[in-house]
N, C-alpha and C. Protein backbone atom coordinates (compact mmCIF):
# COMPACT_ATOMS: atom_id res chain seq x y z
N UNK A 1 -31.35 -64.51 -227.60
CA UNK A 1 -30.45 -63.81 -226.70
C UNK A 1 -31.26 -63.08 -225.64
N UNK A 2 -30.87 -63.41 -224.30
CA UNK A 2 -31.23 -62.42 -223.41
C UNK A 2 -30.66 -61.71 -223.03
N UNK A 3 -31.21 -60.46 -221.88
CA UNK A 3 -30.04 -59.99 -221.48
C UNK A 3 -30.63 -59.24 -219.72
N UNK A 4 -29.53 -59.59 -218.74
CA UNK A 4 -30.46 -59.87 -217.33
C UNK A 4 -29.75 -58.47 -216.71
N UNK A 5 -30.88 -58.00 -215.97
CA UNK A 5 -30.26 -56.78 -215.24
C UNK A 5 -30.79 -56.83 -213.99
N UNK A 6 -30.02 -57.42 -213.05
CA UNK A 6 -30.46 -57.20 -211.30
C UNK A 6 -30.49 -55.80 -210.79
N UNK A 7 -31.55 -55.45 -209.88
CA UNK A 7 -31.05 -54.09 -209.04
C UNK A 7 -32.42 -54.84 -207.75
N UNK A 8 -32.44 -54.03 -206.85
CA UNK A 8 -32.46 -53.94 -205.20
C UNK A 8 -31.95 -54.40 -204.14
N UNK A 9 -30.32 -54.92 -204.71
CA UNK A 9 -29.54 -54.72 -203.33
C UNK A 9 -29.11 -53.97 -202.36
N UNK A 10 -28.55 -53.51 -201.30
CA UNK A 10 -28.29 -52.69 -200.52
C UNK A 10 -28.12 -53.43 -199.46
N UNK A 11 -27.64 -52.32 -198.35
CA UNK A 11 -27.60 -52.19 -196.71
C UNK A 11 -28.72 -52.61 -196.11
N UNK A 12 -28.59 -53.87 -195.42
CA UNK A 12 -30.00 -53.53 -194.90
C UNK A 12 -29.42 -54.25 -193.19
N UNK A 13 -30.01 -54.24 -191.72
CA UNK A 13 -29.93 -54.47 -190.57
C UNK A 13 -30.66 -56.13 -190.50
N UNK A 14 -29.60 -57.02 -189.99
CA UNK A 14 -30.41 -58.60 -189.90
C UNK A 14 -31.75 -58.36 -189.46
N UNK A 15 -32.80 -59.16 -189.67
CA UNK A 15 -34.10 -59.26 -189.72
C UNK A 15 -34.90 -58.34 -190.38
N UNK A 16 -34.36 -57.83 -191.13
CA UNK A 16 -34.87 -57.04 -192.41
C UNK A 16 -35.57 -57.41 -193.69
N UNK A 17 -35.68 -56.77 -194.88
CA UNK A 17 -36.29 -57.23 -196.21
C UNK A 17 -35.84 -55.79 -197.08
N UNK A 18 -35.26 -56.90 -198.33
CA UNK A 18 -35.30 -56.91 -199.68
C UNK A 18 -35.67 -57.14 -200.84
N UNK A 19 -36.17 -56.94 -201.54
CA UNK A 19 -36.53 -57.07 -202.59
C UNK A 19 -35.56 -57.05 -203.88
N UNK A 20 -35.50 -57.96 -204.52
CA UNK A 20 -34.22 -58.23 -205.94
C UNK A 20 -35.30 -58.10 -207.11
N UNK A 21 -34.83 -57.69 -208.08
CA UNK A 21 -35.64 -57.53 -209.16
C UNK A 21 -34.71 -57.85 -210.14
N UNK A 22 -34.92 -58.56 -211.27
CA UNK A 22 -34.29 -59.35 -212.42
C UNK A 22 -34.82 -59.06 -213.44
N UNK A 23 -34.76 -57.91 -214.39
CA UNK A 23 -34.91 -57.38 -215.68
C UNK A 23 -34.89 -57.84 -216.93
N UNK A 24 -35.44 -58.69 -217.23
CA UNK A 24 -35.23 -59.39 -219.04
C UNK A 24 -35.67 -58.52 -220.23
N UNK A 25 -34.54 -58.39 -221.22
CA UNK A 25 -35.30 -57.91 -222.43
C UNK A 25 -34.75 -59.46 -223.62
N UNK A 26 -35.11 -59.08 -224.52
CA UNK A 26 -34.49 -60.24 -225.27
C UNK A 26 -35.98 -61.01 -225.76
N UNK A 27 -36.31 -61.79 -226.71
CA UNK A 27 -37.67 -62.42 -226.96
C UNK A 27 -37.78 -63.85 -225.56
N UNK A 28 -39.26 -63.93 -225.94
CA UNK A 28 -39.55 -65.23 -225.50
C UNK A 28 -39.18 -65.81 -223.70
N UNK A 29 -38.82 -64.56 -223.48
CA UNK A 29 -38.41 -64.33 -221.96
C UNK A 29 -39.16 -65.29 -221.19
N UNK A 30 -40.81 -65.66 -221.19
CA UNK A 30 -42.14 -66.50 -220.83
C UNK A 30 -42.04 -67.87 -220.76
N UNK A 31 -40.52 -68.35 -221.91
CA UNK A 31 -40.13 -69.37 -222.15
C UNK A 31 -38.58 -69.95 -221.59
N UNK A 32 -38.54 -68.89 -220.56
CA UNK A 32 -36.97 -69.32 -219.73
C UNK A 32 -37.57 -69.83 -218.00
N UNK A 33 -36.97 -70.59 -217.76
CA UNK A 33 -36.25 -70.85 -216.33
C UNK A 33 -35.41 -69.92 -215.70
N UNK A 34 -35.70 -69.20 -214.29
CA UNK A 34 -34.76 -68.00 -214.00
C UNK A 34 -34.44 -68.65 -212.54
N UNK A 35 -32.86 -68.68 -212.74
CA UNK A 35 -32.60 -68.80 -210.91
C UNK A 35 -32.09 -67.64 -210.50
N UNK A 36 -31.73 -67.44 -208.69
CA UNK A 36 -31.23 -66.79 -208.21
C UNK A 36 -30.13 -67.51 -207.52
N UNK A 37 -28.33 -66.78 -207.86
CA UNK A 37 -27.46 -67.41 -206.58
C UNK A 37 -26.59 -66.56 -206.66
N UNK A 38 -25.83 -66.82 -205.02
CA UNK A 38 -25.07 -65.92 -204.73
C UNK A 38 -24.19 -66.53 -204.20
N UNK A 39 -22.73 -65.08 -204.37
CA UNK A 39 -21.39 -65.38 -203.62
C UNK A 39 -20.98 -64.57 -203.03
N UNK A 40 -20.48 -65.35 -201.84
CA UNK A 40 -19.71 -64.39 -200.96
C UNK A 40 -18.16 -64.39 -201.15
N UNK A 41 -17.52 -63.55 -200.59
CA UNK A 41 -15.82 -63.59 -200.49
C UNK A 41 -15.42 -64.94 -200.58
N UNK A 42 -14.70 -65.50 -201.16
CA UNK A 42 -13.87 -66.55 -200.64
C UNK A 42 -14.56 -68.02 -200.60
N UNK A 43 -15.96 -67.79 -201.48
CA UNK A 43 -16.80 -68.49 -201.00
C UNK A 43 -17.12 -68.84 -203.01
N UNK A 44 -18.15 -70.40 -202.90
CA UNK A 44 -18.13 -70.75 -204.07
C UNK A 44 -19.53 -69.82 -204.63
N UNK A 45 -19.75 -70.00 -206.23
CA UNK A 45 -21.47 -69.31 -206.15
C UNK A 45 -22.44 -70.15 -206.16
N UNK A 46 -23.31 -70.20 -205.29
CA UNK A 46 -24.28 -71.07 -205.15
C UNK A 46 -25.69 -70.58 -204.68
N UNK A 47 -26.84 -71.96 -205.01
CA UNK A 47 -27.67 -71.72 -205.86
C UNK A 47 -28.93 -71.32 -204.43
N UNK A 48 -29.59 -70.36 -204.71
CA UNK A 48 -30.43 -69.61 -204.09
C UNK A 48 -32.06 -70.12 -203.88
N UNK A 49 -32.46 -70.16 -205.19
CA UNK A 49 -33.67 -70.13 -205.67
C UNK A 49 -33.91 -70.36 -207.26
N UNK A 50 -35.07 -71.20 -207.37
CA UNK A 50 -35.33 -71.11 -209.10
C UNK A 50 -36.47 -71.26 -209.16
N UNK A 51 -37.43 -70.67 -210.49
CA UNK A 51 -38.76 -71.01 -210.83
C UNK A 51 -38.81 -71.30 -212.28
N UNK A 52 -39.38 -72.03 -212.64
CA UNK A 52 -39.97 -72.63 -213.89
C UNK A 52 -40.32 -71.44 -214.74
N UNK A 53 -41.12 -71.74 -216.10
CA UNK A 53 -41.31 -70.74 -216.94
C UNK A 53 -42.68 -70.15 -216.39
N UNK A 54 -43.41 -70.81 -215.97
CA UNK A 54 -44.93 -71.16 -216.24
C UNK A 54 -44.56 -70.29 -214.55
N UNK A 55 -44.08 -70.63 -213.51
CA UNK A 55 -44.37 -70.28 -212.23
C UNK A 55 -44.72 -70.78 -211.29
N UNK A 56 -45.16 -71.92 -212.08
CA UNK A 56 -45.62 -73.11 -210.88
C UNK A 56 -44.92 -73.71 -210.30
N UNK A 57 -43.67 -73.74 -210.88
CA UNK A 57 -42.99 -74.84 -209.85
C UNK A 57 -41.61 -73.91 -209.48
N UNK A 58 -41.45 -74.01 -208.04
CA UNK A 58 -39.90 -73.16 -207.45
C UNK A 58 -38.77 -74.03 -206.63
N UNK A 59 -38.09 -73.55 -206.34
CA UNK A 59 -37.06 -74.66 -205.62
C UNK A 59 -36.39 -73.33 -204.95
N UNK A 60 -35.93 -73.64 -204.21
CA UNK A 60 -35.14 -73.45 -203.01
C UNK A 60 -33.81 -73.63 -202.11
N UNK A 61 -33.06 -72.99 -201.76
CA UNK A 61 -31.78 -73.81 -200.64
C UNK A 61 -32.98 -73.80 -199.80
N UNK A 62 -31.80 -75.33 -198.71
CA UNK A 62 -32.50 -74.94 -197.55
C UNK A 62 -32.08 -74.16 -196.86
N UNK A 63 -31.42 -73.27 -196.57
CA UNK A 63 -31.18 -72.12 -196.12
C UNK A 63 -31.81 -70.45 -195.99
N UNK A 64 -32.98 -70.66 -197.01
CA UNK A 64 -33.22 -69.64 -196.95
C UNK A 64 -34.80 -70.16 -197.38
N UNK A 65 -35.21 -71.64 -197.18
CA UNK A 65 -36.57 -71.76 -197.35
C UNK A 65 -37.59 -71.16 -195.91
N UNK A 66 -38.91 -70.67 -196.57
CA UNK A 66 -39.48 -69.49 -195.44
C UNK A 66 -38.97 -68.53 -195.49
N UNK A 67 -37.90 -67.89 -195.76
CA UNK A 67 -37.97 -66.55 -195.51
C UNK A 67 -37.71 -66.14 -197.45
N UNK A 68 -37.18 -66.67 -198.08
CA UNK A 68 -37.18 -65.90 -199.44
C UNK A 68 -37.85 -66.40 -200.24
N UNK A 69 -39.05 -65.75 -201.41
CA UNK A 69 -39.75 -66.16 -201.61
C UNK A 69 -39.17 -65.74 -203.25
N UNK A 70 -39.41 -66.34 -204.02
CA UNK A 70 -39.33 -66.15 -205.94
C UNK A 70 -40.35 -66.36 -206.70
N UNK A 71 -40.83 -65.44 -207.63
CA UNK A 71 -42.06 -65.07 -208.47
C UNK A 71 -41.68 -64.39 -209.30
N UNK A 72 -42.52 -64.46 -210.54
CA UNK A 72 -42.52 -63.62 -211.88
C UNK A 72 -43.74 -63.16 -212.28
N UNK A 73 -43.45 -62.06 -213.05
CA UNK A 73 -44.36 -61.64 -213.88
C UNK A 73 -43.71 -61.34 -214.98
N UNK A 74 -44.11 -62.63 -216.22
CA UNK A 74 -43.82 -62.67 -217.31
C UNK A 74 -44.31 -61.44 -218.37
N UNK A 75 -45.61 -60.73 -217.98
CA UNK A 75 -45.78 -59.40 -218.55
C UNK A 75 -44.88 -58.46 -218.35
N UNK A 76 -44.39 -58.56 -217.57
CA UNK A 76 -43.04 -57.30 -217.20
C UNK A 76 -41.68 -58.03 -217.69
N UNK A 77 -41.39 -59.40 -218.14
CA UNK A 77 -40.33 -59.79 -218.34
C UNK A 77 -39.09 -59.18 -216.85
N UNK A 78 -39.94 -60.07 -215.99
CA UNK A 78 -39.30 -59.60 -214.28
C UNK A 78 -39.65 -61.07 -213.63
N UNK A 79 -38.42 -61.17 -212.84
CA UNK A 79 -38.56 -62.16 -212.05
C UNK A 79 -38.02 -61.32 -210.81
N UNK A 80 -38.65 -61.63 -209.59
CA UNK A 80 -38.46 -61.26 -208.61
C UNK A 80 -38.11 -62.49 -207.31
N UNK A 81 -36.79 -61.63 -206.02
CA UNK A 81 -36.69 -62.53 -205.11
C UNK A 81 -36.93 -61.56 -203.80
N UNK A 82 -37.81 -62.27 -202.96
CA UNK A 82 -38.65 -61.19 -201.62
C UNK A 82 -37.76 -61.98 -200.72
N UNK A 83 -36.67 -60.95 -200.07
CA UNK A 83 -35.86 -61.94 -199.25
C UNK A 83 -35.66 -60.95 -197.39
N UNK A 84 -36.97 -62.06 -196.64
CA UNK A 84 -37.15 -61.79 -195.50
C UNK A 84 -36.63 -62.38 -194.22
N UNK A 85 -36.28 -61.24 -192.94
CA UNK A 85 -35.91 -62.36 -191.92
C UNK A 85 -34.08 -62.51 -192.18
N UNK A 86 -33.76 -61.44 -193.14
CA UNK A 86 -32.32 -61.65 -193.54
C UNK A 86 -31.09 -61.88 -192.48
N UNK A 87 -30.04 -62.77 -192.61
CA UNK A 87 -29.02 -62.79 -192.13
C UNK A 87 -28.08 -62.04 -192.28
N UNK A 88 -26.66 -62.31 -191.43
CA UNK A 88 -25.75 -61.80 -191.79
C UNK A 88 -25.01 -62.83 -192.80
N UNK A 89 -24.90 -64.16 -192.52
CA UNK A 89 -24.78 -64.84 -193.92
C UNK A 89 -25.46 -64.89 -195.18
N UNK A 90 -26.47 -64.27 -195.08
CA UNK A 90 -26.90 -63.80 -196.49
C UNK A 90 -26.04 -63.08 -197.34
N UNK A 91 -25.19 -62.20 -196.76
CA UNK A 91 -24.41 -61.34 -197.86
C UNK A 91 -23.74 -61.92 -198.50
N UNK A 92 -23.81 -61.44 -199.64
CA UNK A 92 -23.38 -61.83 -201.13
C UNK A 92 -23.77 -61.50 -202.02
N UNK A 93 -23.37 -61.71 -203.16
CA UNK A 93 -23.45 -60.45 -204.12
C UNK A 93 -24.38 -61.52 -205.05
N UNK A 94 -25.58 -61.20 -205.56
CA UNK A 94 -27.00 -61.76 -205.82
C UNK A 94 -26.90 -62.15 -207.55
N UNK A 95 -26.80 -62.82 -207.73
CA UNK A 95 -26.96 -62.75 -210.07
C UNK A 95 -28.42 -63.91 -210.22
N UNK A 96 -28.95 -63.16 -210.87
CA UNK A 96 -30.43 -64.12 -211.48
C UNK A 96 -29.48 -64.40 -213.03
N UNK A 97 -30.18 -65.63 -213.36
CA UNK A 97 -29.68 -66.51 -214.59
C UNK A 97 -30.94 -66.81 -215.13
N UNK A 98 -30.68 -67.23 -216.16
CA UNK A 98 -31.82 -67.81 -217.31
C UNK A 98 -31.14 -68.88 -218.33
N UNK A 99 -32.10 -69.87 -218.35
CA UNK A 99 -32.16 -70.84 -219.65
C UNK A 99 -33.30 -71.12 -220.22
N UNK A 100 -33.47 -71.21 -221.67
CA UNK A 100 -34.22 -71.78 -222.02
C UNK A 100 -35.02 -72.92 -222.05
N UNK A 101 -36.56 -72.93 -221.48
CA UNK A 101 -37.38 -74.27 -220.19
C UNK A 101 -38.29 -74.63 -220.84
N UNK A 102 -38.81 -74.14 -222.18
CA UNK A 102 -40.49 -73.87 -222.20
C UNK A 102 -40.91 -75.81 -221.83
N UNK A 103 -42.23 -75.70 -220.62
CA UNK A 103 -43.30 -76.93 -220.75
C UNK A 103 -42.31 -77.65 -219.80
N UNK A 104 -40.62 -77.13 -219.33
CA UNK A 104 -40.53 -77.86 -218.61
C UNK A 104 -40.30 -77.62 -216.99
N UNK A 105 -41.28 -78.26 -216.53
CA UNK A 105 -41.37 -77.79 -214.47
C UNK A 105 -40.09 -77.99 -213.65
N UNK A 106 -39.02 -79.34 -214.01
CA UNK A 106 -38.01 -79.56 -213.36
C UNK A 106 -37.05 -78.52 -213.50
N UNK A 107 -36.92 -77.92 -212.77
CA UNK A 107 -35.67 -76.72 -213.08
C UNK A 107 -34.26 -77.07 -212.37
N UNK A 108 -33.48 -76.65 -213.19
CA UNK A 108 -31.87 -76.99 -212.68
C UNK A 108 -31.30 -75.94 -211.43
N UNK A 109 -30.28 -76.68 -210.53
CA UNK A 109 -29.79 -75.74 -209.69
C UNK A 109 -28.12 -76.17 -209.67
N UNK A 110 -28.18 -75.98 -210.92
CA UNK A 110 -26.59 -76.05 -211.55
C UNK A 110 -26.31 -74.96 -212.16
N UNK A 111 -25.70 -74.23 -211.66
CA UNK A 111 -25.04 -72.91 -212.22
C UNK A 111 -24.57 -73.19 -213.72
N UNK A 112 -23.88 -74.13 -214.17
CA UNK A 112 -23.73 -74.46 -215.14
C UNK A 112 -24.68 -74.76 -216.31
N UNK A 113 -25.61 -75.16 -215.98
CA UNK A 113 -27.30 -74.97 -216.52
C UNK A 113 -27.69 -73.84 -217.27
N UNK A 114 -27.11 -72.54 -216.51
CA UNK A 114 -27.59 -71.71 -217.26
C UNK A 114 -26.96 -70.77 -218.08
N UNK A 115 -27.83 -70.01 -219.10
CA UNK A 115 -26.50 -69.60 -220.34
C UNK A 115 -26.60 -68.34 -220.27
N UNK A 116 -27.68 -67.54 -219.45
CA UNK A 116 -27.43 -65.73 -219.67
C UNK A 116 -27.75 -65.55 -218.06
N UNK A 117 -26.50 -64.46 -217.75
CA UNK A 117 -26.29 -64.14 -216.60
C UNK A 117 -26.50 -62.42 -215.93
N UNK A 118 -26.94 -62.31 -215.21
CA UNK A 118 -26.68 -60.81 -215.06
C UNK A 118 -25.19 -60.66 -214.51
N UNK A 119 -25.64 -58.80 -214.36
CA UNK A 119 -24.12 -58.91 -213.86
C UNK A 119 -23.52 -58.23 -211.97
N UNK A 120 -25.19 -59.19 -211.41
CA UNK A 120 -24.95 -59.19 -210.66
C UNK A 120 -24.98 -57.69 -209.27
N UNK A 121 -25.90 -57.90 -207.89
CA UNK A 121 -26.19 -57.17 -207.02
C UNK A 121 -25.60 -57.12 -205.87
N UNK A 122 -25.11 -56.07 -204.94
CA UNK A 122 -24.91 -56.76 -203.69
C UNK A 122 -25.96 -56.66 -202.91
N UNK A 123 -25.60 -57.70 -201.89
CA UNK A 123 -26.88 -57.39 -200.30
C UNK A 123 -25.88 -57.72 -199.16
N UNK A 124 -25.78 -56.26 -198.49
CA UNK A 124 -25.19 -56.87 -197.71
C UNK A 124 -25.83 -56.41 -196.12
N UNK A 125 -25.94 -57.41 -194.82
CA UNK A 125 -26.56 -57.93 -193.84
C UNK A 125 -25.95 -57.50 -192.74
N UNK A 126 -26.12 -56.49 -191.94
CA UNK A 126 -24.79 -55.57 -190.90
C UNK A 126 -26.29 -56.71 -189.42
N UNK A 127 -25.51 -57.51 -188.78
CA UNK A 127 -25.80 -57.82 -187.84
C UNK A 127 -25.77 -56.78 -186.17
C-alpha cells in the first residue's frame, strides 16, 4: 500500500515556475512507476508526465515537453515535477499516481494503469 501526497501548487503569472512535489510513504516506494496528470473544468484527466522506478527512463505530453521536467529521489520517497515557461492552459488541478514497475523502463500513460492516487493540487496560470 501506498499512500501519495501532492503539495506546490498555487498562483503563479504565465511564464513562471513551479515546483510539484509527490510524497510517498508506504514500503518499496524505489519499486513504483510515478506519473503526473491533470484536469481541468470540463475537461478529461490526462496524462502529464511519467518516470520509471530506476529514473532513467521519462515520458512526456507533447505539450509540455521542454518546459516540465520529472525526477525522483527515491531516498526521500519524492517524486518531483519542475514545471517552467507555464501557460494559461496549464491550469488544472495536478495528481501524481503510482504502480508497481520494479526492472521495468516502459512506463504506462494510462490513467487506468495506475492503482494509488493522490488527492490531488491546484496550479493555476493568470495570463
Amino acid at each position: 500500500q501506498v499512500q501519495l501526497v501532492e503539495s506546490g501548487g498555487g498562483l503563479v503569472q504565465a511564464g513562471g515556475s513551479l515546483r510539484l512535489s509527490c510524497a510517498a510513504s508506504g514500503r518499496a516506494f524505489s519499486t513504483y512507476a510515478v506519473g503526473w496528470f491533470r484536469q481541468a473544468p470540463g475537461k478529461e484527466r490526462e496524462f502529464v508526465a511519467s518516470i520509471s522506478w530506476s529514473g532513467r527512463s521519462t515520458y512526456y505530453l507533447d505539450a509540455v515537453k521542454g518546459r516540465f521536467t520529472i525526477s525522483r529521489d527515491n531516498g526521500k520517497n519524492t517524486v518531483y515535477l519542475q514545471m517552467n515557461s507555464l501557460k494559461s492552459e496549464d491550469t488544472a488541478v495536478y495528481y501524481c499516481a503510482a504502480y508497481p514497475a520494479a526492472g521495468v523502463e516502459i512506463i504506462s500513460t494510462t490513467p487506468r494503469r495506475y492503482d494509488y492516487w493522490g488527492q490531488g493540487t491546484q496550479v493555476t496560470v493568470s495570463s
